[in-house]
N, C-alpha and C. Protein backbone atom coordinates (compact mmCIF):
# COMPACT_ATOMS: atom_id res chain seq x y z
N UNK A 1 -76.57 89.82 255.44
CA UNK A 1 -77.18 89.39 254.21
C UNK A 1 -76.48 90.10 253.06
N UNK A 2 -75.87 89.41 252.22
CA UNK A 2 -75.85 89.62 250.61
C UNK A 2 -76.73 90.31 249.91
N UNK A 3 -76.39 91.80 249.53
CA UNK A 3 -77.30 91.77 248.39
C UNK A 3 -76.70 92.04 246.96
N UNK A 4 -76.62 91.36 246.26
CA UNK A 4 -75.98 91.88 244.81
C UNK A 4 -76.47 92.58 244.29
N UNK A 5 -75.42 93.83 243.79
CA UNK A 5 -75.99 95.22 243.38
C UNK A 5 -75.10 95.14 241.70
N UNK A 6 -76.09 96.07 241.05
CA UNK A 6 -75.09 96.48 239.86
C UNK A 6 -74.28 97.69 240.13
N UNK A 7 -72.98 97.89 239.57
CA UNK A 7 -71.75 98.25 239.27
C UNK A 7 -71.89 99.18 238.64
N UNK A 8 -72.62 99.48 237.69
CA UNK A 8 -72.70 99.71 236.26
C UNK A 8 -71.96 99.99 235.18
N UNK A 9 -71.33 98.46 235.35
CA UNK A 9 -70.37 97.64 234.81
C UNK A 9 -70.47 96.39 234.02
N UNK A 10 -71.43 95.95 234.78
CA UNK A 10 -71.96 94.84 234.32
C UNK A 10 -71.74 93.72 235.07
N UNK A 11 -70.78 93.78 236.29
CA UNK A 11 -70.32 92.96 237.18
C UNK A 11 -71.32 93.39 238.50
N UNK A 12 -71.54 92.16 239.49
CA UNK A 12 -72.58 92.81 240.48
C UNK A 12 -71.20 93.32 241.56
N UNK A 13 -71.88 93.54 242.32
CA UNK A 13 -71.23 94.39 243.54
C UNK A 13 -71.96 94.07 244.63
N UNK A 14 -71.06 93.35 245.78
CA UNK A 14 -72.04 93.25 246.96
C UNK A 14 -71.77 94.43 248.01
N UNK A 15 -72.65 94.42 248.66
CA UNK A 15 -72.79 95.25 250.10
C UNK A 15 -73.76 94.62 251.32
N UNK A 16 -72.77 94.68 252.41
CA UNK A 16 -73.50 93.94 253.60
C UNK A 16 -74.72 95.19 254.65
N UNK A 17 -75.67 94.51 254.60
CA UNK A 17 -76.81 95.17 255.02
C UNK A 17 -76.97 94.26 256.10
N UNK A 18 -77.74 95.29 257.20
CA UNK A 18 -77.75 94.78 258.14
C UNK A 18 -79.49 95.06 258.79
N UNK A 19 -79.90 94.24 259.46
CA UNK A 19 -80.63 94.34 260.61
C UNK A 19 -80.61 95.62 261.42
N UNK A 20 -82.29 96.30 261.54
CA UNK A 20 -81.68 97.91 262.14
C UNK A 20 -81.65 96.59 263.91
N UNK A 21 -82.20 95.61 264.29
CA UNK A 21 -82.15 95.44 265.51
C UNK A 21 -81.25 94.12 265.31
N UNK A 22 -79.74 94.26 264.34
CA UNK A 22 -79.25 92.87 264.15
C UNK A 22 -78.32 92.93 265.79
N UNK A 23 -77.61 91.75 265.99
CA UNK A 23 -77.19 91.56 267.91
C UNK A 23 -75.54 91.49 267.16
N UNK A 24 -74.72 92.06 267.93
CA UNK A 24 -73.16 91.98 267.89
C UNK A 24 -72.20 90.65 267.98
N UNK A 25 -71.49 90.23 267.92
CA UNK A 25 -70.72 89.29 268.93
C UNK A 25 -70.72 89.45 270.03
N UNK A 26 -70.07 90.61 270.70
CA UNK A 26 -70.06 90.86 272.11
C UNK A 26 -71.51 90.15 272.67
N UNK A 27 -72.76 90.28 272.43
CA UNK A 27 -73.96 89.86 272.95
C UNK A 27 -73.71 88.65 272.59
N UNK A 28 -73.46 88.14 271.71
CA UNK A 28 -73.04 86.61 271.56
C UNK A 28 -72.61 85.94 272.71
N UNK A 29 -71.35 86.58 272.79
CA UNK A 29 -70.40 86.16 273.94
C UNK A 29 -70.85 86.03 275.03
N UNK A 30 -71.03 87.75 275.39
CA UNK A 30 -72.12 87.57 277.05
C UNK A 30 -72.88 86.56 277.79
N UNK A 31 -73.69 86.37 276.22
CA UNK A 31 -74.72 85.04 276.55
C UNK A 31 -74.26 83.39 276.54
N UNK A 32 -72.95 83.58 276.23
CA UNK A 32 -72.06 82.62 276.16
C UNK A 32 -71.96 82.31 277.46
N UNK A 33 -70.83 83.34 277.93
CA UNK A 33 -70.87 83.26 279.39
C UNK A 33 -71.79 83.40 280.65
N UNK A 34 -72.68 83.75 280.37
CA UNK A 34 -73.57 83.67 281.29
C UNK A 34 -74.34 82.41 281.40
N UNK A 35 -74.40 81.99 280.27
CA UNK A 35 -74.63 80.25 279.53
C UNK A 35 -73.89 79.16 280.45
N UNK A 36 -72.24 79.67 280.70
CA UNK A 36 -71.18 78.93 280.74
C UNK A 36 -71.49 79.13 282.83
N UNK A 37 -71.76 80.18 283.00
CA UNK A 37 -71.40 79.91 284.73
C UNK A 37 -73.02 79.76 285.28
N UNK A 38 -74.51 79.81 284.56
CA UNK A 38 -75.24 78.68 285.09
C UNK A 38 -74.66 77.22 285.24
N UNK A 39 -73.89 77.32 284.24
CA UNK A 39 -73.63 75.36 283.74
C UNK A 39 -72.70 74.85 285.05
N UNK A 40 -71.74 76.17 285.34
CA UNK A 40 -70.79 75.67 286.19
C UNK A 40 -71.37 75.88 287.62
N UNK A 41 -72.69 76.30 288.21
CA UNK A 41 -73.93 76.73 289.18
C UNK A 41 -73.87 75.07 289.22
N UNK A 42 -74.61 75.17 288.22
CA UNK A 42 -75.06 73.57 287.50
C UNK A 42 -74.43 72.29 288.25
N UNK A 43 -73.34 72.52 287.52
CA UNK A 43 -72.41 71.67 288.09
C UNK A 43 -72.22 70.83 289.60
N UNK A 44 -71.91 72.49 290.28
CA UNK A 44 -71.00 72.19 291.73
C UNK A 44 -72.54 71.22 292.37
N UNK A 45 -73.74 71.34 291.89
CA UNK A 45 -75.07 71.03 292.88
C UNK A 45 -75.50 69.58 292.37
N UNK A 46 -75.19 69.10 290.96
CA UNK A 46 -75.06 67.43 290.38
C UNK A 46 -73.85 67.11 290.31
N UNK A 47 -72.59 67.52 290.10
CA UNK A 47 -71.46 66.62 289.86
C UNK A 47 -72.06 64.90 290.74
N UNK A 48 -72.04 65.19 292.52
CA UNK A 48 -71.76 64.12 292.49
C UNK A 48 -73.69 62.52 291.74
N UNK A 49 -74.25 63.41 292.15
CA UNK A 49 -75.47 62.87 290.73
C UNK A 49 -75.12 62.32 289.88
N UNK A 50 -73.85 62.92 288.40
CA UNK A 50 -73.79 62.58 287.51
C UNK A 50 -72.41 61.64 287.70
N UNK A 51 -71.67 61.57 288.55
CA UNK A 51 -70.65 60.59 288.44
C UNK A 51 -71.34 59.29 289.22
N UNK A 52 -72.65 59.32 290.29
CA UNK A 52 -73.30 58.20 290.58
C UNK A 52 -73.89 57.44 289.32
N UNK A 53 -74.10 58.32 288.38
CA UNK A 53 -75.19 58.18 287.36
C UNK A 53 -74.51 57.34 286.41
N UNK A 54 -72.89 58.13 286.24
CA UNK A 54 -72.05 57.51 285.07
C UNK A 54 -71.45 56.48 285.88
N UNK A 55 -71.27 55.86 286.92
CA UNK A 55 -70.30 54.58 287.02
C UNK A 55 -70.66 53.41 286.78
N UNK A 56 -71.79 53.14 286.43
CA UNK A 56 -71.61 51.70 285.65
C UNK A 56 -71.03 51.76 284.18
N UNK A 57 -70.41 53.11 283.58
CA UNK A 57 -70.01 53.02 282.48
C UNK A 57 -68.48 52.71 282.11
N UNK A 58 -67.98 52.87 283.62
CA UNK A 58 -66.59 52.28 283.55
C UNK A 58 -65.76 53.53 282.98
N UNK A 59 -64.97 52.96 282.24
CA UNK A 59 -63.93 54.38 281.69
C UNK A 59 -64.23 55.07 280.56
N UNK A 60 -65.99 54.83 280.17
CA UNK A 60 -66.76 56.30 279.35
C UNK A 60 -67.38 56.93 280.23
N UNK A 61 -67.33 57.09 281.22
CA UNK A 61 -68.09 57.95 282.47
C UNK A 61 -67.38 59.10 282.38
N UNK A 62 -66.22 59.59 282.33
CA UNK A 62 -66.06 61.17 282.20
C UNK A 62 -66.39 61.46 281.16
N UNK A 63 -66.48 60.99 279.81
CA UNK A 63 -66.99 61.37 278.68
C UNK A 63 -68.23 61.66 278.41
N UNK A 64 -68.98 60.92 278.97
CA UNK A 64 -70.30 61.03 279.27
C UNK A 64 -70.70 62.28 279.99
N UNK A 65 -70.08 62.37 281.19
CA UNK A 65 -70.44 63.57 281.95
C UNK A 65 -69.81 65.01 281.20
N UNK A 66 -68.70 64.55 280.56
CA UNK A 66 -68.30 65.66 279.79
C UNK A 66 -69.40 66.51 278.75
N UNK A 67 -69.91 65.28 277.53
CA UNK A 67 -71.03 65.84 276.76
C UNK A 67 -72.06 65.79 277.76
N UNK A 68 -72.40 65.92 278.45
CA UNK A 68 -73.48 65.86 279.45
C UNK A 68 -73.31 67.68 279.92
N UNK A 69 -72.35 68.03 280.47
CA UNK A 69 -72.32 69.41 280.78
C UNK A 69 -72.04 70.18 279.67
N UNK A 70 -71.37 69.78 278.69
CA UNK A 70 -71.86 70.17 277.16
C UNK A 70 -73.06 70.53 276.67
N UNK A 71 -73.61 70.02 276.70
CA UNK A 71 -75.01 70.13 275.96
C UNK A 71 -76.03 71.04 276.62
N UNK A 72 -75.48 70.85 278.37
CA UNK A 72 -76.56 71.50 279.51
C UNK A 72 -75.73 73.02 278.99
N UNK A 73 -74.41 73.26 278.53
CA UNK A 73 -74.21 75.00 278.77
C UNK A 73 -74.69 75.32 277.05
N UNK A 74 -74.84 74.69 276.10
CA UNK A 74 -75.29 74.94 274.84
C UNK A 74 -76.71 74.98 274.74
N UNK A 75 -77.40 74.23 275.48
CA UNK A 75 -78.62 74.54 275.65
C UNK A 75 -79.39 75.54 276.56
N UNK A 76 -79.11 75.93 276.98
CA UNK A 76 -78.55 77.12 278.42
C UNK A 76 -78.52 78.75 277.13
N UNK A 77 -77.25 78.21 276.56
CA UNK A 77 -76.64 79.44 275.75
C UNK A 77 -77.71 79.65 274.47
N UNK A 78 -78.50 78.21 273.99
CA UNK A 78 -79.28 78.41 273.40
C UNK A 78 -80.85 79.26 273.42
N UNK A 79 -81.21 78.94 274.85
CA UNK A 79 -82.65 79.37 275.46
C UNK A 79 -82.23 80.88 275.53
N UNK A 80 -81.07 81.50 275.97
CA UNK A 80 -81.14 82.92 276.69
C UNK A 80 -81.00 83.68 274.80
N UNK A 81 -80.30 82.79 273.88
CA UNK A 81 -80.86 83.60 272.71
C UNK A 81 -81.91 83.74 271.93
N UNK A 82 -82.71 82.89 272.75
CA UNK A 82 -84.02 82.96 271.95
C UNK A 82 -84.51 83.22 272.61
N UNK A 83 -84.77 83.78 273.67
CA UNK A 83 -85.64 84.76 274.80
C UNK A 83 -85.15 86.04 273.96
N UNK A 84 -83.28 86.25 274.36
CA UNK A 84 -83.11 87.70 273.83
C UNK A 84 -83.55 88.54 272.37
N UNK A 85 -83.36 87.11 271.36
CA UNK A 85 -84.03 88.05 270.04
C UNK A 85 -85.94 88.00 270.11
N UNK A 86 -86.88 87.38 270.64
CA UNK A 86 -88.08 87.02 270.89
C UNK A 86 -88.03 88.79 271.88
N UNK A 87 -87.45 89.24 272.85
CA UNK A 87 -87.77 90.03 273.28
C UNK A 87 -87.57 91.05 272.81
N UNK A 88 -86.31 91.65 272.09
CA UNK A 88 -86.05 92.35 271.22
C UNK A 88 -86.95 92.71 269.58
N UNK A 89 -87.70 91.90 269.30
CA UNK A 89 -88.27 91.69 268.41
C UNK A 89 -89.87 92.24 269.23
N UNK A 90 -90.02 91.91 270.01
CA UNK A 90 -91.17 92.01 270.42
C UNK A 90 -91.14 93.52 270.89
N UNK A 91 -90.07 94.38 271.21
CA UNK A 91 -90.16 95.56 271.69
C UNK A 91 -89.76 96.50 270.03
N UNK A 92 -89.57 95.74 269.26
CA UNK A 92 -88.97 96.74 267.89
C UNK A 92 -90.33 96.57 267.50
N UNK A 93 -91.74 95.95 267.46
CA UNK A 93 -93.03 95.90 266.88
C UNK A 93 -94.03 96.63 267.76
N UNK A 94 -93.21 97.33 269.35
CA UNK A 94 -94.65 97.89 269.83
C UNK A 94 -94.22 99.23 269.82
């Protein structure tokens, strides 16, 4: 977060403030990957599911299955960050 400060200059001056419980990249990432090899768990146990699923689509069927395992590792990567700041948050208030 931005906060504009005076100078006392007359020009503001920013400085980045942070969250005492703000999360790194690295935790980003982690949860990235850990996101990324449920998906690929995921995978090896529907592949053949989702290529039964996609062949009446003809030659948008890998595309399909493509945003299809897309969305399953973003949504994946999405849930484990909102558990992690919900829990984190919940242990910085007790």
């Amino acid at each position: 977060m931005h906060t504009p400060q005076s100078n006392g200059e007359g020009g503001p001056e920013t400085r980045e403030s942070t969250a005492s419980g703000a999360s790194n990249p690295g935790e980003h990432a982690a949860c990235g990957l850990v996101a990324l090899l449920v998906m690929g768990v995921a995978t090896l146990y529907l592949y053949p599911t989702l290529v039964v699923a996609t062949r009446p689509l003809l030659l948008l069927s890998s595309t399909v299955i493509v945003v299809a395992l897309l969305w399953v590792w973003l949504s994946v990567w999405l849930s484990i960050e909102i558990v992690l700041e919900w829990q984190t948050a919940r242990a910085r208030t007790e």
